[in-house]
PDB file of N, CA and C in Angstrom:
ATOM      1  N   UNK A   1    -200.984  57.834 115.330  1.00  0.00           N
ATOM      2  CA  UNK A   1    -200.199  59.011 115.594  1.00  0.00           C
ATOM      3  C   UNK A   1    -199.447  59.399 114.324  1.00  0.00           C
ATOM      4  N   UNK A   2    -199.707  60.432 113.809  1.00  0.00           N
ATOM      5  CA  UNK A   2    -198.649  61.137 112.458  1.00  0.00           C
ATOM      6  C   UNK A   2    -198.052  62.337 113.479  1.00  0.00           C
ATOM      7  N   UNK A   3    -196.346  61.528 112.327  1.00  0.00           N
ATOM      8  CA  UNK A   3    -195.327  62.240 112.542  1.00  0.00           C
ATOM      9  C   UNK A   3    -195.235  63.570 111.791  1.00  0.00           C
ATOM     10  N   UNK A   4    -194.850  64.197 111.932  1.00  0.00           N
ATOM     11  CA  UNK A   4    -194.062  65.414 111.111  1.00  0.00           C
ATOM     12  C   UNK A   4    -192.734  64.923 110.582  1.00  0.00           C
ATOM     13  N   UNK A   5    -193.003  65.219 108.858  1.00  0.00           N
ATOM     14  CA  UNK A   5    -191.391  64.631 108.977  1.00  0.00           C
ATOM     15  C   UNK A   5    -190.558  65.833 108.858  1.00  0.00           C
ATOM     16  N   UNK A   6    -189.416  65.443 108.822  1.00  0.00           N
ATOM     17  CA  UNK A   6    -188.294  66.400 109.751  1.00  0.00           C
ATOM     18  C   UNK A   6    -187.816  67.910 108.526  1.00  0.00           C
ATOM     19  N   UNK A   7    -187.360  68.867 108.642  1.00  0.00           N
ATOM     20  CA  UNK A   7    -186.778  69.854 107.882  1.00  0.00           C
ATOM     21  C   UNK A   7    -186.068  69.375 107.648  1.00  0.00           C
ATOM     22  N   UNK A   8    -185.444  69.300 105.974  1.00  0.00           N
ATOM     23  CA  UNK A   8    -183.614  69.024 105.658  1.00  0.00           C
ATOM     24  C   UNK A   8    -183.058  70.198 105.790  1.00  0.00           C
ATOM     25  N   UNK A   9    -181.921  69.886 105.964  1.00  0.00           N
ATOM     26  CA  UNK A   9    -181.063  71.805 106.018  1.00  0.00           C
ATOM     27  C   UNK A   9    -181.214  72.057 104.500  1.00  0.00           C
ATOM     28  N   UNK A  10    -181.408  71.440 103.394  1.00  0.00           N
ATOM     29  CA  UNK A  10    -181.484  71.708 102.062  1.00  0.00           C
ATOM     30  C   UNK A  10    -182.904  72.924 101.767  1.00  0.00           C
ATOM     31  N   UNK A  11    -183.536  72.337 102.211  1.00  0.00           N
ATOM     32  CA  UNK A  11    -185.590  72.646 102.422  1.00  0.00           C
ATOM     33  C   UNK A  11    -185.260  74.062 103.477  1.00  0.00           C
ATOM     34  N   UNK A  12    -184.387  73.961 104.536  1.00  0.00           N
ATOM     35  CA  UNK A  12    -184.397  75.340 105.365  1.00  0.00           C
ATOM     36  C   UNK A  12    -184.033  76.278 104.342  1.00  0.00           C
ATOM     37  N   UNK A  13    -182.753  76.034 103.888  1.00  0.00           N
ATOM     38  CA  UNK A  13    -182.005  76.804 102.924  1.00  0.00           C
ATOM     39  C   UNK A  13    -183.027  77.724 101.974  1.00  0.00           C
ATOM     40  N   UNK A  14    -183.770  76.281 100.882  1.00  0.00           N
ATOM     41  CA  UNK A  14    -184.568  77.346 100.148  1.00  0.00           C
ATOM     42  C   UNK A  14    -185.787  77.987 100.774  1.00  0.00           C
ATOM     43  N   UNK A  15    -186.070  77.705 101.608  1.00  0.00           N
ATOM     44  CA  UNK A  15    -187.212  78.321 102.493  1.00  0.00           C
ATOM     45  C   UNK A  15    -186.797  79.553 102.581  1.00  0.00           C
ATOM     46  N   UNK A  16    -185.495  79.709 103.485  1.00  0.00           N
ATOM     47  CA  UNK A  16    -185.042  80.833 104.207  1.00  0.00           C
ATOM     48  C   UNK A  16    -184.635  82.052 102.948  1.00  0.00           C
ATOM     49  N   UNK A  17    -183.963  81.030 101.961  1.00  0.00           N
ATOM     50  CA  UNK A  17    -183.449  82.023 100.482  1.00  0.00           C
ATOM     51  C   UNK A  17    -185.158  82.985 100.246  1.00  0.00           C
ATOM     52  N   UNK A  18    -185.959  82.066  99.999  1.00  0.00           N
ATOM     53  CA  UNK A  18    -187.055  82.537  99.535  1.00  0.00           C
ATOM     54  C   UNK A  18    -187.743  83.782 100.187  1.00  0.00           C
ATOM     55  N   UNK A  19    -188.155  83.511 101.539  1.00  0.00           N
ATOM     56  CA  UNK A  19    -188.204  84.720 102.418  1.00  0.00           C
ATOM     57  C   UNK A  19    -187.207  85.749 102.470  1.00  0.00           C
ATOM     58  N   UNK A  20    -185.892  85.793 102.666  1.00  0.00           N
ATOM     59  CA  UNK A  20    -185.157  87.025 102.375  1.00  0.00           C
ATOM     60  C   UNK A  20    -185.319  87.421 100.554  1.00  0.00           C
ATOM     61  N   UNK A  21    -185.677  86.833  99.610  1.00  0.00           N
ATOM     62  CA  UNK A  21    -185.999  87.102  98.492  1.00  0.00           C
ATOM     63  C   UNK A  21    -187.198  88.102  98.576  1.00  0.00           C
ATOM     64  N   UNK A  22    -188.541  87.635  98.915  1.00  0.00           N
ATOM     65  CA  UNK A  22    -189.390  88.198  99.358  1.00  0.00           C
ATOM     66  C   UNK A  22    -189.403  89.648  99.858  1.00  0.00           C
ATOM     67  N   UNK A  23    -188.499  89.792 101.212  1.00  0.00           N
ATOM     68  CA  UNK A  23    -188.751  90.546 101.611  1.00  0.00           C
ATOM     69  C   UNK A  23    -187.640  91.704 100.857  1.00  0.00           C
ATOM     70  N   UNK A  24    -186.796  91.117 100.060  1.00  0.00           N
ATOM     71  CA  UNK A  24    -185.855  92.175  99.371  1.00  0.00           C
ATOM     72  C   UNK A  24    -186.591  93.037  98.494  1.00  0.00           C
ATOM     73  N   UNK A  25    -187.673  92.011  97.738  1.00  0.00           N
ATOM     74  CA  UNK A  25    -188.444  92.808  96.464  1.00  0.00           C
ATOM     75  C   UNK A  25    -189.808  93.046  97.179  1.00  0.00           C
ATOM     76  N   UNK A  26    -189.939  93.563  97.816  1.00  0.00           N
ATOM     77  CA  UNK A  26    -191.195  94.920  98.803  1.00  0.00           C
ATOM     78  C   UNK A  26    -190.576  95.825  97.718  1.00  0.00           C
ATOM     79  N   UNK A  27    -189.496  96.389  97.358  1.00  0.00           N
ATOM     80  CA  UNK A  27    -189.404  97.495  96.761  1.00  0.00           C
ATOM     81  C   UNK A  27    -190.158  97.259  95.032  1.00  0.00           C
ATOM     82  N   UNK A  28    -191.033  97.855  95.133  1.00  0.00           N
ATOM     83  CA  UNK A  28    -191.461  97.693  93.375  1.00  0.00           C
ATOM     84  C   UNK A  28    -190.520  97.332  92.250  1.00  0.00           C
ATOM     85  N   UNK A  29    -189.130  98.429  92.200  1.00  0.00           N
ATOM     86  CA  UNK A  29    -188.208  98.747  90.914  1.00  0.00           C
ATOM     87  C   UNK A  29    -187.772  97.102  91.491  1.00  0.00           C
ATOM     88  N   UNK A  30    -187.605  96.692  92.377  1.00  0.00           N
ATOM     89  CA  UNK A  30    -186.838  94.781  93.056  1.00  0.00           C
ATOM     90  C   UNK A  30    -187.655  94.027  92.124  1.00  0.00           C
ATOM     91  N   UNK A  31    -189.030  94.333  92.635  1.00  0.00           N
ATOM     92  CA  UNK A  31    -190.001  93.419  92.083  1.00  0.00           C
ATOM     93  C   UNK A  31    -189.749  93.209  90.474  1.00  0.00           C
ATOM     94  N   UNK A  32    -189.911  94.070  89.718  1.00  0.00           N
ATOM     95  CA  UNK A  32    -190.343  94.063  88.509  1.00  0.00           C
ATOM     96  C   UNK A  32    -189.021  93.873  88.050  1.00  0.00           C
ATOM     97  N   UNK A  33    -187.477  94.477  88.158  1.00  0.00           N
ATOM     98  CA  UNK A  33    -186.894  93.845  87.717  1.00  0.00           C
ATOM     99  C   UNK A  33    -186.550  92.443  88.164  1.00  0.00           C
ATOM    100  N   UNK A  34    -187.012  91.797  88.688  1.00  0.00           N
ATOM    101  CA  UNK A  34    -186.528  90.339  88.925  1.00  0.00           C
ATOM    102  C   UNK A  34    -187.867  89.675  88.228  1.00  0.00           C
ATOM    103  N   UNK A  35    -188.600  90.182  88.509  1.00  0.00           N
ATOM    104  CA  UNK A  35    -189.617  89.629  86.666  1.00  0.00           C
ATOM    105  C   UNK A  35    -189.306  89.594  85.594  1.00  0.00           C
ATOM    106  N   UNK A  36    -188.704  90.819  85.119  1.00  0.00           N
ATOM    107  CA  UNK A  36    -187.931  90.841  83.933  1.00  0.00           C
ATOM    108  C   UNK A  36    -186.671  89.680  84.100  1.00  0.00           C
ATOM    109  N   UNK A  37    -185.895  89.553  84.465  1.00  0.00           N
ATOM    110  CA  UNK A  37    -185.734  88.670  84.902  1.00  0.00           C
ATOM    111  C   UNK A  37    -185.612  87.534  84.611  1.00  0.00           C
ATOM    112  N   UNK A  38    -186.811  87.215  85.185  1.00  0.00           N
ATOM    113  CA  UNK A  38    -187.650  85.692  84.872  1.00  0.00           C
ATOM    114  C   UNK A  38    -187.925  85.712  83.756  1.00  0.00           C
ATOM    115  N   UNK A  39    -188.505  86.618  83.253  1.00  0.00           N
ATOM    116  CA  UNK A  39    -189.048  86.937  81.806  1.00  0.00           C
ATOM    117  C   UNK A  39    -187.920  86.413  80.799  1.00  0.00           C
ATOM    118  N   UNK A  40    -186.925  86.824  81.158  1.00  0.00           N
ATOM    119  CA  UNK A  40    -185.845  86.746  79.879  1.00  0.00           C
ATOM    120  C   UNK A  40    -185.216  85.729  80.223  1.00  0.00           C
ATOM    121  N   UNK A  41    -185.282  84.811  81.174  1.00  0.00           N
ATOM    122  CA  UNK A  41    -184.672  83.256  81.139  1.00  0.00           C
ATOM    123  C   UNK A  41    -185.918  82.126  80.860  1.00  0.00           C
ATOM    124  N   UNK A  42    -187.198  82.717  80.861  1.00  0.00           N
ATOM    125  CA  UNK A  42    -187.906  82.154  80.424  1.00  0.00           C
ATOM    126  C   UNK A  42    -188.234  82.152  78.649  1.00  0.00           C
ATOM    127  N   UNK A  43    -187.897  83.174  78.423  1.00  0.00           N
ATOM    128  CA  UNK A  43    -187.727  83.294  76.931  1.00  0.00           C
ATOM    129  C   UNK A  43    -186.723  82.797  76.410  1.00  0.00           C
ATOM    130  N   UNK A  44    -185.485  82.835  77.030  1.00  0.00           N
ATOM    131  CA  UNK A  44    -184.130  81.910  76.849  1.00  0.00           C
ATOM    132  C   UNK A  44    -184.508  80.351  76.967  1.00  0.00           C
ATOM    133  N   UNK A  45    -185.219  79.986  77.599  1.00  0.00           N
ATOM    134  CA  UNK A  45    -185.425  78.413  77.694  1.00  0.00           C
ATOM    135  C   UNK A  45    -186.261  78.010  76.443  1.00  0.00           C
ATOM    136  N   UNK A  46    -187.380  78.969  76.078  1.00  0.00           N
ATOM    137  CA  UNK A  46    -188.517  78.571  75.359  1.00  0.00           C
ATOM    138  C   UNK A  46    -187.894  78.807  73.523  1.00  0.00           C
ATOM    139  N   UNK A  47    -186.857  79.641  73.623  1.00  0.00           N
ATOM    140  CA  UNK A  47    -186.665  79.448  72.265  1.00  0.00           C
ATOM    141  C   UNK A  47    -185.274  78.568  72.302  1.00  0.00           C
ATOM    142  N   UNK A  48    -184.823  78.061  73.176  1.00  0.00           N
ATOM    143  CA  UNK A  48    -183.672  77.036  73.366  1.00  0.00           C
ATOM    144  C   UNK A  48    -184.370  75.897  72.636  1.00  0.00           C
ATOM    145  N   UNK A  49    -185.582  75.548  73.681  1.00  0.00           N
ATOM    146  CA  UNK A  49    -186.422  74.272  73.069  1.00  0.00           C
ATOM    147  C   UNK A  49    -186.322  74.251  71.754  1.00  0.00           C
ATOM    148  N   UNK A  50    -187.199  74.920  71.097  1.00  0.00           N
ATOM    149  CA  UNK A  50    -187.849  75.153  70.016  1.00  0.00           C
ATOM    150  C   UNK A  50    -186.828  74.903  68.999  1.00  0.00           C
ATOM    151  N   UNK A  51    -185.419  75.890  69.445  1.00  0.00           N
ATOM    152  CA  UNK A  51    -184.466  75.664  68.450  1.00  0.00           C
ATOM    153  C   UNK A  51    -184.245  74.399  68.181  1.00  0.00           C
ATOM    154  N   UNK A  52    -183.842  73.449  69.273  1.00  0.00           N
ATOM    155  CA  UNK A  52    -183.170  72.097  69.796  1.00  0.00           C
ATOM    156  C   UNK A  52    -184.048  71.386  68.733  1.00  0.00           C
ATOM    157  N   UNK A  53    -185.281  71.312  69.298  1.00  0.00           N
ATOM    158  CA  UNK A  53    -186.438  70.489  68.319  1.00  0.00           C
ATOM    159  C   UNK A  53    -186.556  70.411  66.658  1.00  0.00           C
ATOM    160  N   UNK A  54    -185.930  71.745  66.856  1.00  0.00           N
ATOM    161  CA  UNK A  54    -186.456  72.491  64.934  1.00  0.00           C
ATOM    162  C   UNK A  54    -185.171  71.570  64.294  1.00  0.00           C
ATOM    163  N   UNK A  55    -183.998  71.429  65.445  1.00  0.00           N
ATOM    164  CA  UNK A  55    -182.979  71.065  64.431  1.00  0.00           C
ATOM    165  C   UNK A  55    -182.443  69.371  64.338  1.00  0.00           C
ATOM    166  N   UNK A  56    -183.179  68.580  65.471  1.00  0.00           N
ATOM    167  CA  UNK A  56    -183.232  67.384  65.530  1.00  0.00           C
ATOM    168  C   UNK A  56    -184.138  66.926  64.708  1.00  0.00           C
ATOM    169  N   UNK A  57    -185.373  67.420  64.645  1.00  0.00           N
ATOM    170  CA  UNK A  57    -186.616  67.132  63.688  1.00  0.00           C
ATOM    171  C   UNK A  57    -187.616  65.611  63.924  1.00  0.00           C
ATOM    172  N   UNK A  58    -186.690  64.711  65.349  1.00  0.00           N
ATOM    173  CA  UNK A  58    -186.879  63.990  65.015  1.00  0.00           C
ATOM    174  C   UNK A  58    -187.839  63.941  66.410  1.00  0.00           C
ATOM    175  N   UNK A  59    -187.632  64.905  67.472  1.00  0.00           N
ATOM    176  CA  UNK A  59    -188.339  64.818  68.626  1.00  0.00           C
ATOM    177  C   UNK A  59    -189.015  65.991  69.192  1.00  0.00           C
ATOM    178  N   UNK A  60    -189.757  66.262  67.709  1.00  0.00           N
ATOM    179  CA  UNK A  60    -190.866  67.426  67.546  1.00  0.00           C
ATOM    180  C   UNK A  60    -192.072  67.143  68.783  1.00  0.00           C
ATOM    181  N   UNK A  61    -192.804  65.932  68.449  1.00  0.00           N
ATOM    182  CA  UNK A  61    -194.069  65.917  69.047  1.00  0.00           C
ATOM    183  C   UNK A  61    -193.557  65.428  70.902  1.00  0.00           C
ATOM    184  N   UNK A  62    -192.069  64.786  71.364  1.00  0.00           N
ATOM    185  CA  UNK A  62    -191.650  64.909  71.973  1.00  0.00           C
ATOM    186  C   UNK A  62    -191.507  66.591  72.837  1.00  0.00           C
ATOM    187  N   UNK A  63    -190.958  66.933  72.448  1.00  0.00           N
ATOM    188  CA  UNK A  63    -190.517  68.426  72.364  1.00  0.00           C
ATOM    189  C   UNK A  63    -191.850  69.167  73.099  1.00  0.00           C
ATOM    190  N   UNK A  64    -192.574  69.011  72.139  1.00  0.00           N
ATOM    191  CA  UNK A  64    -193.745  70.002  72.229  1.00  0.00           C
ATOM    192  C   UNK A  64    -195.053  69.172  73.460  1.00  0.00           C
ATOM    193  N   UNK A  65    -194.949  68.013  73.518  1.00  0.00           N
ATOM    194  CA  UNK A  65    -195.772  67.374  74.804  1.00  0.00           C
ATOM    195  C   UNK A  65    -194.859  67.719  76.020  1.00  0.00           C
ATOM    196  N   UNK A  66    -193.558  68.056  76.326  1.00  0.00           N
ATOM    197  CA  UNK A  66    -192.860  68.594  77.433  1.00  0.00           C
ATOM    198  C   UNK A  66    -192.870  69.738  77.631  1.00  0.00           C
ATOM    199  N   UNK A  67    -193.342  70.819  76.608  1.00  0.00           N
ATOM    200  CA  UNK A  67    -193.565  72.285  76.609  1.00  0.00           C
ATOM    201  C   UNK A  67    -194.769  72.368  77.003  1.00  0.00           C
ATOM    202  N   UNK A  68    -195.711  71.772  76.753  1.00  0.00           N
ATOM    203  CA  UNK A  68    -197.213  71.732  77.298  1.00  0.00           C
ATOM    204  C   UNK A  68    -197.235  71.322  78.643  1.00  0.00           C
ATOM    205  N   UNK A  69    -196.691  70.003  79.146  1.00  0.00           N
ATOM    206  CA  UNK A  69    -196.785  69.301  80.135  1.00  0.00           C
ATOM    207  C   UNK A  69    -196.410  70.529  81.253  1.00  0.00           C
ATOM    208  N   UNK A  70    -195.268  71.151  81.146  1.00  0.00           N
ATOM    209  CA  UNK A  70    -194.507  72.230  82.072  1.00  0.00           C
ATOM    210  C   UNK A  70    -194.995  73.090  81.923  1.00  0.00           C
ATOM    211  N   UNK A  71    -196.028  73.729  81.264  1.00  0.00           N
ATOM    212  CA  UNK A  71    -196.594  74.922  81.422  1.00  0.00           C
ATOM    213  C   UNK A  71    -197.744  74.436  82.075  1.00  0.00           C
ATOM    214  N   UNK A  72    -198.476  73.708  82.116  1.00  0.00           N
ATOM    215  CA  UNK A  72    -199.671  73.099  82.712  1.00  0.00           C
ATOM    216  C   UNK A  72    -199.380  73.033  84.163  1.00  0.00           C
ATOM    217  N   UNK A  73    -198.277  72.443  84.457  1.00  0.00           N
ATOM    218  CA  UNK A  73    -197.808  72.267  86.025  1.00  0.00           C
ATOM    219  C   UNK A  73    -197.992  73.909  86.615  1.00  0.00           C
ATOM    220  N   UNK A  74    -197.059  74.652  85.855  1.00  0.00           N
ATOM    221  CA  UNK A  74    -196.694  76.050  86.267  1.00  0.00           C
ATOM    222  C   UNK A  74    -198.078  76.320  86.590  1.00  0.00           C
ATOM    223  N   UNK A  75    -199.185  76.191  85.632  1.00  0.00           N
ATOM    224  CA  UNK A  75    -200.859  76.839  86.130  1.00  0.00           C
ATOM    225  C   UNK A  75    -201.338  76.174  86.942  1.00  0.00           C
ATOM    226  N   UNK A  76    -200.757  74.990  87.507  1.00  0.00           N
ATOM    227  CA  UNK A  76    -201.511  74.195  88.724  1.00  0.00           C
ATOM    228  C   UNK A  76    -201.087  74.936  89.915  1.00  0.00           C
ATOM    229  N   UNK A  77    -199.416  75.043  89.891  1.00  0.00           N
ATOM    230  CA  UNK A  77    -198.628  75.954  90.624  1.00  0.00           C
ATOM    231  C   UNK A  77    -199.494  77.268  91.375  1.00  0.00           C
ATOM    232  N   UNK A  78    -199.885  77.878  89.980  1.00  0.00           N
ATOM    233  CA  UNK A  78    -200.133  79.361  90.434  1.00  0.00           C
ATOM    234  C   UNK A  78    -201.356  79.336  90.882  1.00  0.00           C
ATOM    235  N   UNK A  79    -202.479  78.037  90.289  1.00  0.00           N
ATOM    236  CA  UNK A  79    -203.832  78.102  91.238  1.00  0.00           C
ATOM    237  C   UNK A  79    -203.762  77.573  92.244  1.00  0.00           C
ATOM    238  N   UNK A  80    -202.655  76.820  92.832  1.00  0.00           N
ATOM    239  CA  UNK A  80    -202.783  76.459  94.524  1.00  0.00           C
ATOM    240  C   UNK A  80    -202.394  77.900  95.146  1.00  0.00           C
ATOM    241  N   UNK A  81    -201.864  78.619  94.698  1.00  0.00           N
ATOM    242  CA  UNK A  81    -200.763  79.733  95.399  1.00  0.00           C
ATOM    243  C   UNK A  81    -201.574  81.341  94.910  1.00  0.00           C
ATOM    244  N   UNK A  82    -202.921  81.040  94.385  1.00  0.00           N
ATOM    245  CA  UNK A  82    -202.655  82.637  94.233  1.00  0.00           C
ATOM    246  C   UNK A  82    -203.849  83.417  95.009  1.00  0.00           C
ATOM    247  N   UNK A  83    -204.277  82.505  96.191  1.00  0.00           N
ATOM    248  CA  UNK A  83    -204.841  83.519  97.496  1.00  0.00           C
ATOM    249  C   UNK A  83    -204.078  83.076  98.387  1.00  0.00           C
ATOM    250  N   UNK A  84    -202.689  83.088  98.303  1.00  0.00           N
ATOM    251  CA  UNK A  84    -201.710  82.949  99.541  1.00  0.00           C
ATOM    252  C   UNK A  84    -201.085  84.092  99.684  1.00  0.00           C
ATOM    253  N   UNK A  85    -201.319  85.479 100.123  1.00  0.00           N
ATOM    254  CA  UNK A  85    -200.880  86.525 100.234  1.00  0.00           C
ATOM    255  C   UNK A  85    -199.199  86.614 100.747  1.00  0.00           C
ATOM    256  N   UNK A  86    -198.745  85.557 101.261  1.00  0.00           N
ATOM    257  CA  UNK A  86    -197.707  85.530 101.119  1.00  0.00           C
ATOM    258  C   UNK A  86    -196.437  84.961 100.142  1.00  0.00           C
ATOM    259  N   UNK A  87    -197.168  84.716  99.563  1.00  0.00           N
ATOM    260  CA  UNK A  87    -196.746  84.038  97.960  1.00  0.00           C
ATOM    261  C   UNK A  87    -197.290  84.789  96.809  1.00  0.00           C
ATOM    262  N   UNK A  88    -197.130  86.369  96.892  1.00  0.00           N
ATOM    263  CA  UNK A  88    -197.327  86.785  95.802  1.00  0.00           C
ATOM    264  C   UNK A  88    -196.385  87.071  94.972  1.00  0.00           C
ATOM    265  N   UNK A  89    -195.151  86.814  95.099  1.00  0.00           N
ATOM    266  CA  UNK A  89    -193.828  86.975  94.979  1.00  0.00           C
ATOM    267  C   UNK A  89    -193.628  86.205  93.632  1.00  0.00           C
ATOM    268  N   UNK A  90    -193.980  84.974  94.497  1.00  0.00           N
ATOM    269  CA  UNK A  90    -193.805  83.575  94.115  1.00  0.00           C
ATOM    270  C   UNK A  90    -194.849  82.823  92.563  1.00  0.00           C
ATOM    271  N   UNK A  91    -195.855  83.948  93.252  1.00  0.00           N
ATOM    272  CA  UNK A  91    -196.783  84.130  91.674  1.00  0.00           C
ATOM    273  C   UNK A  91    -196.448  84.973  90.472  1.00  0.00           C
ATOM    274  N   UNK A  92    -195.910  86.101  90.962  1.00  0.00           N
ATOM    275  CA  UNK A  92    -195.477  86.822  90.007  1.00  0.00           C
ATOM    276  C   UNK A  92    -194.411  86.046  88.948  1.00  0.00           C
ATOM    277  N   UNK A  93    -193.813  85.419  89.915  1.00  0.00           N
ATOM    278  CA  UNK A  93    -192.401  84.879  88.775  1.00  0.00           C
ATOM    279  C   UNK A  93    -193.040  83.671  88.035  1.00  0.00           C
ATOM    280  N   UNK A  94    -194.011  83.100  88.749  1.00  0.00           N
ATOM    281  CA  UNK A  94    -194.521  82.108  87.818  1.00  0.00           C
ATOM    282  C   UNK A  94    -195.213  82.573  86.722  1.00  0.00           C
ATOM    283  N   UNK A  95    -195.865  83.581  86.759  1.00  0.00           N
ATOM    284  CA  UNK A  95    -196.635  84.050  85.616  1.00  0.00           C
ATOM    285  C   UNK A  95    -195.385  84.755  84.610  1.00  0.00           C
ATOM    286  N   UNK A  96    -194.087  85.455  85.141  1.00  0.00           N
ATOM    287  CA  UNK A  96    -193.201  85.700  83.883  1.00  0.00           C
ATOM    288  C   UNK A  96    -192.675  84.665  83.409  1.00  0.00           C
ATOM    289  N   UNK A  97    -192.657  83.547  84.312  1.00  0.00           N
ATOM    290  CA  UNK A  97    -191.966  82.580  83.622  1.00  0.00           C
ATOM    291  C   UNK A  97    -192.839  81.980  82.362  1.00  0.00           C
ATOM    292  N   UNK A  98    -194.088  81.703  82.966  1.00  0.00           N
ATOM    293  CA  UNK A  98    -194.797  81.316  81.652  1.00  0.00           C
ATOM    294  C   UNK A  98    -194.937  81.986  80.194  1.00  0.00           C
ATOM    295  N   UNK A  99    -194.774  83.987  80.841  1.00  0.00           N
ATOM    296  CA  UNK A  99    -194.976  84.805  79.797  1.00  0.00           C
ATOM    297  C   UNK A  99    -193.698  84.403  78.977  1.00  0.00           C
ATOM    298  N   UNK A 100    -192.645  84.053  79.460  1.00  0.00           N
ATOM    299  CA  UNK A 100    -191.277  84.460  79.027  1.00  0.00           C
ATOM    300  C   UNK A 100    -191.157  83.233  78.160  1.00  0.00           C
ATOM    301  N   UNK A 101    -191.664  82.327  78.495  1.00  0.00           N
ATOM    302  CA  UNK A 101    -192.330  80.383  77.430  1.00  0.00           C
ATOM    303  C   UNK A 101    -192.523  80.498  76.554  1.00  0.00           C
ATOM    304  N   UNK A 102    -194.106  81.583  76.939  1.00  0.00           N
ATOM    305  CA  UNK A 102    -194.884  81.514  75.429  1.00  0.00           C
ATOM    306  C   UNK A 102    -193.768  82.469  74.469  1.00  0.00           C
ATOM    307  N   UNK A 103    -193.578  83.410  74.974  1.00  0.00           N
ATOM    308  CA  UNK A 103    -193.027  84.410  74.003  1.00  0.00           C
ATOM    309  C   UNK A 103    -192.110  83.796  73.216  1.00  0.00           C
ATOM    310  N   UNK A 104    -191.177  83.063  74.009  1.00  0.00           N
ATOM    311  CA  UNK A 104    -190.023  82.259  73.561  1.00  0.00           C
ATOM    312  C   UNK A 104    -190.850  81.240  72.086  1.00  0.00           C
ATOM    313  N   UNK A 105    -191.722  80.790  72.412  1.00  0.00           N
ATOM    314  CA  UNK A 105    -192.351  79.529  71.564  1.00  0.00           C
ATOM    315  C   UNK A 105    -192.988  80.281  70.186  1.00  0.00           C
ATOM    316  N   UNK A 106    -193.620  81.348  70.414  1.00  0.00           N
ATOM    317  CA  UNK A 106    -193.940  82.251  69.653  1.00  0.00           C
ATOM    318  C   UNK A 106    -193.083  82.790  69.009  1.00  0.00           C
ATOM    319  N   UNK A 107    -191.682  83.315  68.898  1.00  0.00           N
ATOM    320  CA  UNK A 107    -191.052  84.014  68.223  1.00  0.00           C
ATOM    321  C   UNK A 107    -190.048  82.652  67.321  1.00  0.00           C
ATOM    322  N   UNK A 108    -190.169  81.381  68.273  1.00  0.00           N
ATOM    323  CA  UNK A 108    -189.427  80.507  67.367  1.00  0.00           C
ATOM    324  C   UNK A 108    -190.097  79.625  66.230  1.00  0.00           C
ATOM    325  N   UNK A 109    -191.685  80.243  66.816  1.00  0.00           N
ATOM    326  CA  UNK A 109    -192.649  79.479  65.620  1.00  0.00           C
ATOM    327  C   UNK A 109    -192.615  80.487  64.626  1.00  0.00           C
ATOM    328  N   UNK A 110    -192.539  81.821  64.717  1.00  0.00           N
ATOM    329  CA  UNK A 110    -192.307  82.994  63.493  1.00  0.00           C
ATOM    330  C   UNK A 110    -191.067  82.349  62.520  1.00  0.00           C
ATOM    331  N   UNK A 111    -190.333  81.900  63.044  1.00  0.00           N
ATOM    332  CA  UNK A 111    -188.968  81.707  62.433  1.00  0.00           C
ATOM    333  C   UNK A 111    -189.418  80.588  61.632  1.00  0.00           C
ATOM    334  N   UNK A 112    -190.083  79.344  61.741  1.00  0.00           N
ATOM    335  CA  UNK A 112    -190.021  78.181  60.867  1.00  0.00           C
ATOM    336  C   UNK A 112    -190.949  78.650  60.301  1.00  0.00           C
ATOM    337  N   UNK A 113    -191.744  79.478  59.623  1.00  0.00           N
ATOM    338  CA  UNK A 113    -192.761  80.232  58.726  1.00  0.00           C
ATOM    339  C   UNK A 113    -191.856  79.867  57.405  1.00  0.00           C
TER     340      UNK A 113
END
């Protein structure tokens, strides 16, 4: 016999956040700005790294196997989730988040040129 194990009120919470999220951004101008959004805290994280790394020097190849590792997850993410029509939401932000990575990684690799 398998159990179900139980809802935490933690797990309702983001469940429930997520669905009223959802259904807030039906409106396009919702949608896309909360991509943007994502976009620009994902670009905030990705040149955070980069900086952090550039200026320790000492936990480069560190650095950069955790920038890979987390973007890899994010694409496992988005291929379990992206014929779940109700998780298109949920795809979208994953794909700015990644855009908002690379960009970030890209503009901080211009800089050590």
């Amino acid at each position: 016999m398998v159990f179900k194990p139980q809802k935490t009120k933690f797990q309702l919470l983001v469940i429930n956040n997520f669905d009223s999220l959802s259904k807030w951004a039906v409106n396009p101008w919702r949608r896309y700005s909360l991509a943007l959004t994502v976009i620009l805290i994902g670009y905030f994280f990705g040149s955070s790294i980069g900086m952090i790394s550039a200026v320790v020097e000492l936990i480069d190849p560190v650095g950069a196997f955790l920038s890979v590792f987390f973007i890899e997850i994010l694409i496992q993410f988005r291929l379990r989730l992206r014929f779940d029509k109700k998780k298109k939401l949920l795809v979208l932000l994953i794909d700015s988040l990644r855009l908002g990575l690379f960009y970030g990684f890209f503009t901080e690799s211009l800089k050590l040129l």
